[in-house]
N, C-alpha and C. Protein backbone atom coordinates (compact mmCIF):
# COMPACT_ATOMS: atom_id res chain seq x y z
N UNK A 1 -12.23 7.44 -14.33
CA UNK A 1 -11.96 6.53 -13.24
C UNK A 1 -10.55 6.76 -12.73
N UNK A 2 -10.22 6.39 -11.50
CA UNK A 2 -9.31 6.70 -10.81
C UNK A 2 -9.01 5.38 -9.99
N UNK A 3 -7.28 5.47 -9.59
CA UNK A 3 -7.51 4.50 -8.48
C UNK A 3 -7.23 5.13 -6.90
N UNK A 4 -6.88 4.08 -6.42
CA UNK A 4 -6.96 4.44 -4.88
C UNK A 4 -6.01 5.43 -4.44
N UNK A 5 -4.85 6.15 -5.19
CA UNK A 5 -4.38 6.86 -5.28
C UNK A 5 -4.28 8.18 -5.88
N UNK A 6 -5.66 7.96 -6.50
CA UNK A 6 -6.12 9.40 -7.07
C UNK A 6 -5.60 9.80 -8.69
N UNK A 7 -4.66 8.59 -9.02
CA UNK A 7 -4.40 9.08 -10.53
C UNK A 7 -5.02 8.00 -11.21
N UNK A 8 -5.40 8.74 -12.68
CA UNK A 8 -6.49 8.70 -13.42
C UNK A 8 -6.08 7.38 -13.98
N UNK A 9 -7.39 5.91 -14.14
CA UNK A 9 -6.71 5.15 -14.95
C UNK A 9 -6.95 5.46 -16.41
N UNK A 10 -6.28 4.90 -17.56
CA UNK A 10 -6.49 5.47 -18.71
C UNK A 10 -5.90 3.96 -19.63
N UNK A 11 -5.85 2.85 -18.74
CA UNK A 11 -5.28 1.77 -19.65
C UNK A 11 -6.49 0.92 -20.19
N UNK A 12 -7.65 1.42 -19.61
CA UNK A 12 -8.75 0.64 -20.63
C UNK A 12 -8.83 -0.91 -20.14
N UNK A 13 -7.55 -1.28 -19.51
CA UNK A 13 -7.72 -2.54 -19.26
C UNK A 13 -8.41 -3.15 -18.74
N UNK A 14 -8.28 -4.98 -17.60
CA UNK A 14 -8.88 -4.68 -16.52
C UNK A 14 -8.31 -4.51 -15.04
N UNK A 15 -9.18 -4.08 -13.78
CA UNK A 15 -8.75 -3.76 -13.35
C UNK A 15 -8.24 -4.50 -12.15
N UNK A 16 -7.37 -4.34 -11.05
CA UNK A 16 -7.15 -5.54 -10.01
C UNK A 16 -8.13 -5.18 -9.03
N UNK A 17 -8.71 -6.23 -8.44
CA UNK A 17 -9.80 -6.56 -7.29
C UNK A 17 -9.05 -5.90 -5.97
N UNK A 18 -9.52 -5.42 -5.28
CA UNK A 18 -9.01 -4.77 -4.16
C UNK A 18 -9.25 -6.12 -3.14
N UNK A 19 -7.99 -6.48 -2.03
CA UNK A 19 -7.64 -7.15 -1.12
C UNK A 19 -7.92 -6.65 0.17
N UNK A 20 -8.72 -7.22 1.32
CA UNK A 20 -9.17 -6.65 2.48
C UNK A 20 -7.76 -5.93 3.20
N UNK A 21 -7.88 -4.94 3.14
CA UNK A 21 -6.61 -4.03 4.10
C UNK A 21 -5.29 -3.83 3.61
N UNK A 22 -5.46 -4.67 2.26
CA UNK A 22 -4.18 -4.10 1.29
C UNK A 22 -4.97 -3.33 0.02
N UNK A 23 -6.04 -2.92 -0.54
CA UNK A 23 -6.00 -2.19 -1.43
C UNK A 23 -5.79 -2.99 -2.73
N UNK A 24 -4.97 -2.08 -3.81
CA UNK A 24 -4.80 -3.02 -5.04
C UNK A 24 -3.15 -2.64 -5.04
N UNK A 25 -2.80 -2.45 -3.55
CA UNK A 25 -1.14 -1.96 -3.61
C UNK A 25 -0.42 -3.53 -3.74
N UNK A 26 -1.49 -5.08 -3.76
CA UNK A 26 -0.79 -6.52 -4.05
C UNK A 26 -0.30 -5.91 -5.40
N UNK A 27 -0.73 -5.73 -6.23
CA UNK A 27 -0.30 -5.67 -7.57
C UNK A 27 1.28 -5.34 -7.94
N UNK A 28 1.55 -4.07 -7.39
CA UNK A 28 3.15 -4.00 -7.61
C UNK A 28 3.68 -4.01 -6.41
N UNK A 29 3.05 -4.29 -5.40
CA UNK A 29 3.99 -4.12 -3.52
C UNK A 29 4.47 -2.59 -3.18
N UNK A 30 3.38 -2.22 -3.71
CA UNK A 30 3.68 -0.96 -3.18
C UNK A 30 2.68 -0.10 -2.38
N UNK A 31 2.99 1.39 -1.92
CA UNK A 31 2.00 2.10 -1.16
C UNK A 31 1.91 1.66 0.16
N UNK A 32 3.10 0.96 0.78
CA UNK A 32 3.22 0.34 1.96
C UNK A 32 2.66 -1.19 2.48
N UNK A 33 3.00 -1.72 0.93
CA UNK A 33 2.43 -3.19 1.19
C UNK A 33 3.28 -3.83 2.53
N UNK A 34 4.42 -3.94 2.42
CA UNK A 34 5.04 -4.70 3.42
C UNK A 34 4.96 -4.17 4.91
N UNK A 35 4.33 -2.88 5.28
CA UNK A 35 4.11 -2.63 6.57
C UNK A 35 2.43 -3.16 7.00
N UNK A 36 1.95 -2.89 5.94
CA UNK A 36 0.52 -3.59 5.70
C UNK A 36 0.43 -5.16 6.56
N UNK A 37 1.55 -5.97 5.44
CA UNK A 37 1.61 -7.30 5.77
C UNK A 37 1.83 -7.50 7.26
N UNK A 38 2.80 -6.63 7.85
CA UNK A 38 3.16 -6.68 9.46
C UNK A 38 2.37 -6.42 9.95
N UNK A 39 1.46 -5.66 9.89
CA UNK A 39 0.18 -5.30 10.71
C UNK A 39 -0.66 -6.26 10.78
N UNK A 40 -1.04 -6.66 9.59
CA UNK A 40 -1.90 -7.80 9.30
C UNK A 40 -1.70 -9.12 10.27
N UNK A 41 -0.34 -9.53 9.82
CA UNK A 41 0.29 -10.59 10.66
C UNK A 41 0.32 -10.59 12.23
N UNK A 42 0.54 -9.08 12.94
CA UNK A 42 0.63 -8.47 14.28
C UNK A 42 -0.97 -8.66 14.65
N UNK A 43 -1.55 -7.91 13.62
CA UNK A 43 -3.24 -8.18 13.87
C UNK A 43 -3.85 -9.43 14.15
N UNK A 44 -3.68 -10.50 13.48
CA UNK A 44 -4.27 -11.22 13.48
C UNK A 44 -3.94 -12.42 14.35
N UNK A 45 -2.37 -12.58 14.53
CA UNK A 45 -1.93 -13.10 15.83
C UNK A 45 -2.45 -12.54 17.28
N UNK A 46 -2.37 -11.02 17.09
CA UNK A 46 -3.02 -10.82 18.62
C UNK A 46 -4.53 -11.22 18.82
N UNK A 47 -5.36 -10.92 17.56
CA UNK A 47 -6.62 -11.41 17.87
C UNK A 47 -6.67 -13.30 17.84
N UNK A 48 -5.97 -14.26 17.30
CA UNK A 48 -5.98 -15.39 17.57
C UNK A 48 -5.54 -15.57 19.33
N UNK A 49 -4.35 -15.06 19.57
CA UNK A 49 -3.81 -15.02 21.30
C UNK A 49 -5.66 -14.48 22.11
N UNK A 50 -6.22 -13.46 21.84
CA UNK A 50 -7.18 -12.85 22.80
C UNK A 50 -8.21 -14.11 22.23
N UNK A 51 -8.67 -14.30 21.43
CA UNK A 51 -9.75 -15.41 21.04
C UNK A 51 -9.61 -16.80 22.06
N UNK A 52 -8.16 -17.30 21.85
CA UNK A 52 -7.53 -18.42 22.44
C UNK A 52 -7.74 -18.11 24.21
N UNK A 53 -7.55 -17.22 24.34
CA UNK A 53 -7.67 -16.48 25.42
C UNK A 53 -8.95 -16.38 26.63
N UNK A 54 -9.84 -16.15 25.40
CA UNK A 54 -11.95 -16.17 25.91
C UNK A 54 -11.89 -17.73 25.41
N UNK A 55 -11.28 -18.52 25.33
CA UNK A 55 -11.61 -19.95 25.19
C UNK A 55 -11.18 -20.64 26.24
N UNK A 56 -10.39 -20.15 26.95
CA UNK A 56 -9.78 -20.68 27.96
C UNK A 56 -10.08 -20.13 29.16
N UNK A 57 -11.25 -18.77 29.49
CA UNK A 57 -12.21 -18.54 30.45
C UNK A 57 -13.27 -19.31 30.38
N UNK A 58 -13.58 -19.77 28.99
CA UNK A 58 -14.89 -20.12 28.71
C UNK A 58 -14.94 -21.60 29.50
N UNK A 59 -13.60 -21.80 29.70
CA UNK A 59 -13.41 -23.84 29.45
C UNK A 59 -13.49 -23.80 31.81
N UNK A 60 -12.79 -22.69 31.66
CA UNK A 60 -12.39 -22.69 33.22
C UNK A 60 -13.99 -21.84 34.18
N UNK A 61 -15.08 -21.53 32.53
CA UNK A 61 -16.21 -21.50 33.16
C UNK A 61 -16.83 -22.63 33.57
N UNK A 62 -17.01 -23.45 32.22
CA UNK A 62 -17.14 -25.18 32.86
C UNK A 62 -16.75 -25.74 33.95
N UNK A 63 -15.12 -25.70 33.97
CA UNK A 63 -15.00 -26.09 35.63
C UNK A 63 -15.51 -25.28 36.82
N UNK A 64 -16.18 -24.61 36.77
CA UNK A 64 -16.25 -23.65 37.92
C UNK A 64 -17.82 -24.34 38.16
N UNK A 65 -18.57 -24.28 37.04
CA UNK A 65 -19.83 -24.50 36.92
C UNK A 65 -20.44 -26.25 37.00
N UNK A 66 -19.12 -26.90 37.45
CA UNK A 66 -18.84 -28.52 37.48
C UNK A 66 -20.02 -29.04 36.67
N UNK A 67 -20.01 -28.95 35.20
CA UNK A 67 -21.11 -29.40 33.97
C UNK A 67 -20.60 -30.90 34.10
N UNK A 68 -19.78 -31.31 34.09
CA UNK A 68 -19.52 -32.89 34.21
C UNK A 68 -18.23 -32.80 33.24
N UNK A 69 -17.60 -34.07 33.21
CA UNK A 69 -16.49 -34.49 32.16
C UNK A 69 -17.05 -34.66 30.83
N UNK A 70 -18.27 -34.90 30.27
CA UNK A 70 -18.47 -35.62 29.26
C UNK A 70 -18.75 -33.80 28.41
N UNK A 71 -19.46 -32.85 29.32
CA UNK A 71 -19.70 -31.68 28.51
C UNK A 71 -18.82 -30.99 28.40
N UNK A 72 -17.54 -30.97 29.22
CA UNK A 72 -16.37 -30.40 28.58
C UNK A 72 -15.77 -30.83 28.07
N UNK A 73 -15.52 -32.10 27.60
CA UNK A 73 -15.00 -33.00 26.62
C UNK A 73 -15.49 -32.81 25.39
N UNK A 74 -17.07 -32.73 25.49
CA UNK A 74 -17.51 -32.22 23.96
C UNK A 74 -17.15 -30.89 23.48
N UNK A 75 -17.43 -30.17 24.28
CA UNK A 75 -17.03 -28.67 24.21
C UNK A 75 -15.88 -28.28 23.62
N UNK A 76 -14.80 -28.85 24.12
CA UNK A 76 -13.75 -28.93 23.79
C UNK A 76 -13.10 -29.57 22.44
N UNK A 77 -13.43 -30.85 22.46
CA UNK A 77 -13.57 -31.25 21.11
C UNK A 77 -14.49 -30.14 19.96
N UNK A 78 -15.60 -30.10 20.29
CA UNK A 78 -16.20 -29.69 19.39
C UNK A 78 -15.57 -27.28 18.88
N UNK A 79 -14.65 -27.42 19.88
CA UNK A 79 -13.86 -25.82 19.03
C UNK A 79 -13.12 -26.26 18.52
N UNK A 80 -12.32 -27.81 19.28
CA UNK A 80 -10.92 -28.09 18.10
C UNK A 80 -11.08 -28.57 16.18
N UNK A 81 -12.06 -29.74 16.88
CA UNK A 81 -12.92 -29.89 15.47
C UNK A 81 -13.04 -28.39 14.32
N UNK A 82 -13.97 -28.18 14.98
CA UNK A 82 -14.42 -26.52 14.16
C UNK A 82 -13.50 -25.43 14.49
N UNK A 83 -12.50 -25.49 14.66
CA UNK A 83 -10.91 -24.67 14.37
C UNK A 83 -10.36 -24.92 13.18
N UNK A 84 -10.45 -26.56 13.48
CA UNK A 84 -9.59 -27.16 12.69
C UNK A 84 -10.15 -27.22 11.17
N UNK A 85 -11.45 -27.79 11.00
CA UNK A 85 -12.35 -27.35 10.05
C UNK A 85 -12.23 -25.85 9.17
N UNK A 86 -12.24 -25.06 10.02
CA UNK A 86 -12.59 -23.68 9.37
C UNK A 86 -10.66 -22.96 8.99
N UNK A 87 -9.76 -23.54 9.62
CA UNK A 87 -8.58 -23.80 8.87
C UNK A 87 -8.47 -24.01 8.27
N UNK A 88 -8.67 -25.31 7.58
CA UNK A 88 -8.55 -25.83 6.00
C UNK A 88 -9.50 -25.06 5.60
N UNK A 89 -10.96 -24.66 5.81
CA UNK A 89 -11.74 -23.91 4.62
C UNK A 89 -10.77 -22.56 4.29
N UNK A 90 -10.56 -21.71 5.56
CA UNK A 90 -9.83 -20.53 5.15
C UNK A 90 -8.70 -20.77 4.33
N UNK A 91 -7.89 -21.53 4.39
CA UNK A 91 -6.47 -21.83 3.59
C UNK A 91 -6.91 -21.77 2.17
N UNK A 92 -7.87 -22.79 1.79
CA UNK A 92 -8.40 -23.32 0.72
C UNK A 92 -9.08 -22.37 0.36
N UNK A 93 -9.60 -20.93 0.54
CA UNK A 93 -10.06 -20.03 -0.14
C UNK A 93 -8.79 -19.18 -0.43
N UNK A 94 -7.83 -19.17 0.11
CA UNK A 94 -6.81 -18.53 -0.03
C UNK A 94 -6.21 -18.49 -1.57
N UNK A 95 -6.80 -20.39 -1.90
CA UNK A 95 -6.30 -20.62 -3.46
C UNK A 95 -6.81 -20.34 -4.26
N UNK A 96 -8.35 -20.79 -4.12
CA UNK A 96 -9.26 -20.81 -5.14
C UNK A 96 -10.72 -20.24 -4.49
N UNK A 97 -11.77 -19.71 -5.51
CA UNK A 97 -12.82 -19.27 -5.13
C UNK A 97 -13.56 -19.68 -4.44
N UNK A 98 -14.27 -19.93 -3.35
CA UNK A 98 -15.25 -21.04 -2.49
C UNK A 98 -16.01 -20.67 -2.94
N UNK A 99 -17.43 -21.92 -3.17
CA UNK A 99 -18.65 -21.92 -3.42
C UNK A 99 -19.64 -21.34 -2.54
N UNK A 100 -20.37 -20.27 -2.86
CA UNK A 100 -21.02 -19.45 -2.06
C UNK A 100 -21.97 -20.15 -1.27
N UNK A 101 -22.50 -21.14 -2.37
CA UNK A 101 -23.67 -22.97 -1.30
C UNK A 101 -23.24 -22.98 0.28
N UNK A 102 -21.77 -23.69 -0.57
CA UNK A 102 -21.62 -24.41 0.93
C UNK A 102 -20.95 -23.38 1.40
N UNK A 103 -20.06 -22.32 1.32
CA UNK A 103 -20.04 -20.92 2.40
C UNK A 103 -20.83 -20.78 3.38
N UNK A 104 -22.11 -20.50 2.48
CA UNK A 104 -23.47 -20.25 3.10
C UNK A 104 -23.87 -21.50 4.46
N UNK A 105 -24.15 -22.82 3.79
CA UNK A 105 -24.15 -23.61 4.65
C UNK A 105 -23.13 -24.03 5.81
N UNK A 106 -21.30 -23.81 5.96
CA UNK A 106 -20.45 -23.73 6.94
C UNK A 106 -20.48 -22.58 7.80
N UNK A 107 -21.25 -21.94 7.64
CA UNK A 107 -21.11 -19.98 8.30
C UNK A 107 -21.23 -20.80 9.92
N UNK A 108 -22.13 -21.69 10.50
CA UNK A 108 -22.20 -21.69 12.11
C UNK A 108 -21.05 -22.55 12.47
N UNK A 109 -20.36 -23.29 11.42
CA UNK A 109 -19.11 -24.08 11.82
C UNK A 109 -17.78 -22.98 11.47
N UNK A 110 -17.64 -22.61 10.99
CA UNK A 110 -16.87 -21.18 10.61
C UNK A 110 -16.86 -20.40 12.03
N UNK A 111 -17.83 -20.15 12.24
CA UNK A 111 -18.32 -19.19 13.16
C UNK A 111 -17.43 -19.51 14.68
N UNK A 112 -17.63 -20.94 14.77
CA UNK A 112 -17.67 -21.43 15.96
C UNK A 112 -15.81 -21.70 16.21
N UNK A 113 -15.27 -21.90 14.91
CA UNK A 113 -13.87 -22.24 14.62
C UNK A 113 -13.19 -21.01 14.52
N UNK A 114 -13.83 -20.11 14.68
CA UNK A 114 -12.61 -18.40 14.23
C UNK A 114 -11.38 -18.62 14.97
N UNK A 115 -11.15 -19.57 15.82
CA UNK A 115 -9.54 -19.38 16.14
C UNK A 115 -8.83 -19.78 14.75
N UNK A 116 -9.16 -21.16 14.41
CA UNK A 116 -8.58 -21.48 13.33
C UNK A 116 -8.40 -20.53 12.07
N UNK A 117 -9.34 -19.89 11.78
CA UNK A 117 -9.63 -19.08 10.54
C UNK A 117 -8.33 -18.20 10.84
N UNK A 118 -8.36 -17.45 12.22
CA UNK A 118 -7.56 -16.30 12.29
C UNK A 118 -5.76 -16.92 12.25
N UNK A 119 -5.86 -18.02 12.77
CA UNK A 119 -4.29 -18.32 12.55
C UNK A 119 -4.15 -18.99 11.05
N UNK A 120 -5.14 -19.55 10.58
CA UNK A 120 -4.73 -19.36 8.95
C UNK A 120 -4.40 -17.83 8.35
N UNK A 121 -4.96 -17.20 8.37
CA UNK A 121 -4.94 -15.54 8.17
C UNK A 121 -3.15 -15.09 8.52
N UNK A 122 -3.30 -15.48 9.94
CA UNK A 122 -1.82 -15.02 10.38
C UNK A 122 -0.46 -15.99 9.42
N UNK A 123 -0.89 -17.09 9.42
CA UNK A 123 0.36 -17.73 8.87
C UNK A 123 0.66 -17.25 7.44
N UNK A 124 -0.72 -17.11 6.32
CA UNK A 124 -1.08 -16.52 5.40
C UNK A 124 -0.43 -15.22 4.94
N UNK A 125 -0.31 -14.42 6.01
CA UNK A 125 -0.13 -12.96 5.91
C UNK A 125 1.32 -12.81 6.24
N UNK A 126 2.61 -14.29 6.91
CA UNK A 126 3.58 -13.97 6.73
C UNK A 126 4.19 -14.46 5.46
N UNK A 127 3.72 -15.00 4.65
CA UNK A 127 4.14 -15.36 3.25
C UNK A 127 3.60 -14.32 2.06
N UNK A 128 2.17 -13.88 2.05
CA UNK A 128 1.74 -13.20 0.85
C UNK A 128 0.33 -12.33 1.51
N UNK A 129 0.30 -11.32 1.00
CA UNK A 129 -0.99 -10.69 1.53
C UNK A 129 -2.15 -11.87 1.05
N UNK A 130 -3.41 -12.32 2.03
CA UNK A 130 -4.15 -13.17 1.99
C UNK A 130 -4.89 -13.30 1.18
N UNK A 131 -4.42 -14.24 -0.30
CA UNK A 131 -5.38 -14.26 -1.35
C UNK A 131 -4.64 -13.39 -2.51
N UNK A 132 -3.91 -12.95 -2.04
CA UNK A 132 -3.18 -12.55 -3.20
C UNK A 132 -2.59 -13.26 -4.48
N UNK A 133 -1.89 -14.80 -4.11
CA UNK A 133 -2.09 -15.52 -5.40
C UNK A 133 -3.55 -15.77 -5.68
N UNK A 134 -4.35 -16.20 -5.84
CA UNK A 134 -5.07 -16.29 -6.21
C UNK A 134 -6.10 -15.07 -7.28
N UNK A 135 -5.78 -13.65 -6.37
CA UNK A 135 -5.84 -12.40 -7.70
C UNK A 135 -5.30 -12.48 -8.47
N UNK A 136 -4.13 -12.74 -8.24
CA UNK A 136 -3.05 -12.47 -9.27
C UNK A 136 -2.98 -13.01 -10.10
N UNK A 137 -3.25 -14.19 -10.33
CA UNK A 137 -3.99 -15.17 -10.92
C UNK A 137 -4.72 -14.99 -12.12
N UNK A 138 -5.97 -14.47 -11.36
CA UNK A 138 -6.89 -13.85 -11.86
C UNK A 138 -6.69 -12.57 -12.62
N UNK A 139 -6.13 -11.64 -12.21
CA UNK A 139 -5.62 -10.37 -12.84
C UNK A 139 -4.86 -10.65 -14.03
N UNK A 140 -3.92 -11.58 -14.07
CA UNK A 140 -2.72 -11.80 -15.09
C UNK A 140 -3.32 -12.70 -16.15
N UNK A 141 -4.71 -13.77 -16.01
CA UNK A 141 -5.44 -13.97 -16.93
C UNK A 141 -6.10 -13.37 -17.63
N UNK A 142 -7.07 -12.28 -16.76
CA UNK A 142 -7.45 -11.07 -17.39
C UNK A 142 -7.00 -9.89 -18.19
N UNK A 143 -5.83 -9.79 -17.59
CA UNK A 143 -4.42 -8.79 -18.36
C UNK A 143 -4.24 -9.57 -20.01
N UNK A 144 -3.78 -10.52 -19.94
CA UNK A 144 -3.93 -11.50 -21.11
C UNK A 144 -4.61 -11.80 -22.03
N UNK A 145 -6.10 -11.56 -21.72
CA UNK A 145 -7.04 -11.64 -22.65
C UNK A 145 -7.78 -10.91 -23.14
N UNK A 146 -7.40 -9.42 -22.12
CA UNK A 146 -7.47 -8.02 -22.86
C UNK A 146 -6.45 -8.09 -24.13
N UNK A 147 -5.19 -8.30 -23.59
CA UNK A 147 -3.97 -7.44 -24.32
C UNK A 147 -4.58 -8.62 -25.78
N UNK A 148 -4.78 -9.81 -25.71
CA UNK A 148 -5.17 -10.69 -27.04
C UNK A 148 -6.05 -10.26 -27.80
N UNK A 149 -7.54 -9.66 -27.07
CA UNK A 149 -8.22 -8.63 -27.89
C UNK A 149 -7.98 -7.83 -28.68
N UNK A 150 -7.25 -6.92 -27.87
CA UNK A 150 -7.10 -5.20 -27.93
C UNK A 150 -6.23 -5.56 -28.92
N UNK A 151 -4.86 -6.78 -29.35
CA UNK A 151 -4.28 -6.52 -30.47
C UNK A 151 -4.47 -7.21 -31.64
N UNK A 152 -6.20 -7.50 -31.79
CA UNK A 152 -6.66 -8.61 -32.80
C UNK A 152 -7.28 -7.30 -33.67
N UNK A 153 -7.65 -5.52 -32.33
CA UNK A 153 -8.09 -5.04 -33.28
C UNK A 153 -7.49 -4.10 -33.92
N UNK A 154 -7.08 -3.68 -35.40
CA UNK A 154 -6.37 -3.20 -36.02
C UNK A 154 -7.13 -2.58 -37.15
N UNK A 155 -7.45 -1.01 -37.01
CA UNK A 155 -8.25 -0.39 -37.95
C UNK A 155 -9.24 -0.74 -37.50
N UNK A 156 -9.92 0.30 -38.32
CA UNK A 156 -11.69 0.41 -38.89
C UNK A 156 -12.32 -1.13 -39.69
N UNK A 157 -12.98 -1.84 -39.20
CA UNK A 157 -13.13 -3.17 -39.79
C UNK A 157 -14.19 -2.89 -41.07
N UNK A 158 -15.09 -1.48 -41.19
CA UNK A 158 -15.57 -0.85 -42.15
C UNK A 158 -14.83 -1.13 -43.14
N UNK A 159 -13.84 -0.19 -43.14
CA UNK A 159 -12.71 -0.22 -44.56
C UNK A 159 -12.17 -1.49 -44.79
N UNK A 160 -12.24 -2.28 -44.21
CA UNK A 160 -11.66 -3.80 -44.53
C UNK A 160 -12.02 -4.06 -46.42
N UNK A 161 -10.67 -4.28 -47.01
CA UNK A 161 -10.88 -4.69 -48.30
C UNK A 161 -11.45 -6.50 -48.25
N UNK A 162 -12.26 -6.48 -48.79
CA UNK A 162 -12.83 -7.87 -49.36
C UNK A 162 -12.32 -8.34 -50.87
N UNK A 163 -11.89 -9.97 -50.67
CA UNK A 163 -11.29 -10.15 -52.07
C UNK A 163 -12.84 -11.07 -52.65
């Protein structure tokens, strides 16, 4: 086995989960993590600006199409709602694992909120690659309960003298 860099692993341990568009370079910040992060951050702000963007043709389609006050009022409400919604879900996976259930069941409110998602992402990505505590986390528990194993075993448990 190898990692993403082509040298061989050989620590037996386990290994770190690869991060969407950072690789497993979270682990030590390297391999160009911090230009990564700028991209990420550059990325995902411009796609929140262009999203924000088709929301605000979409709204000035309504007026054009004179639907009434009450359907652009819902309309409207109903992206801020589900922005705002799918913000806190994205943040909150940021920490901890989400339940695949209700994943499954938020996907058309998610869906409908991607502005929100993407400026969680962006704010996300100027503090820590996204989800990265939460590997790390995970990795450094796992690191831990290898290394507790691996030094419980000592010798051939065959030859073990019995009194």
């Amino acid at each position: 086995m190898s990692d993403e860099n082509g040298t061989p692993d050989t620590s037996g341990g386990p290994r770190p989960e690869p991060i969407r568009f950072f690789g497993t370079t979270w682990v030590d910040h390297d391999g160009g993590y911090g230009a990564r992060r700028a991209a990420v951050a550059v990325g995902s702000l411009l796609a929140a600006v262009v999203s924000a963007l088709v929301l605000r043709f979409a709204y000035q389609g309504l007026q054009i199409a004179d639907v009434g006050t009450l359907v652009t009022v819902l309309v409207v409400v109903m992206f801020a709602v589900c922005s705002a919604l799918a913000f806190g879900h994205t943040w909150e996976a940021f920490g901890k694992r989400p339940d695949p259930e209700r994943r499954s069941s938020l996907r058309g409110l998610l869906a409908i909120g991607f502005l929100g998602s993407l400026v969680a992402y962006f704010i996300r990505s100027l503090i820590e690659a996204p989800g990265e505590k939460l590997h790390r986390e995970e990795y450094d528990k796992a690191r831990a309960a290898h290394q507790k194993r691996a030094s419980r075993r000592t010798g051939n448990p065959a030859r073990k003298r019995r009194s």
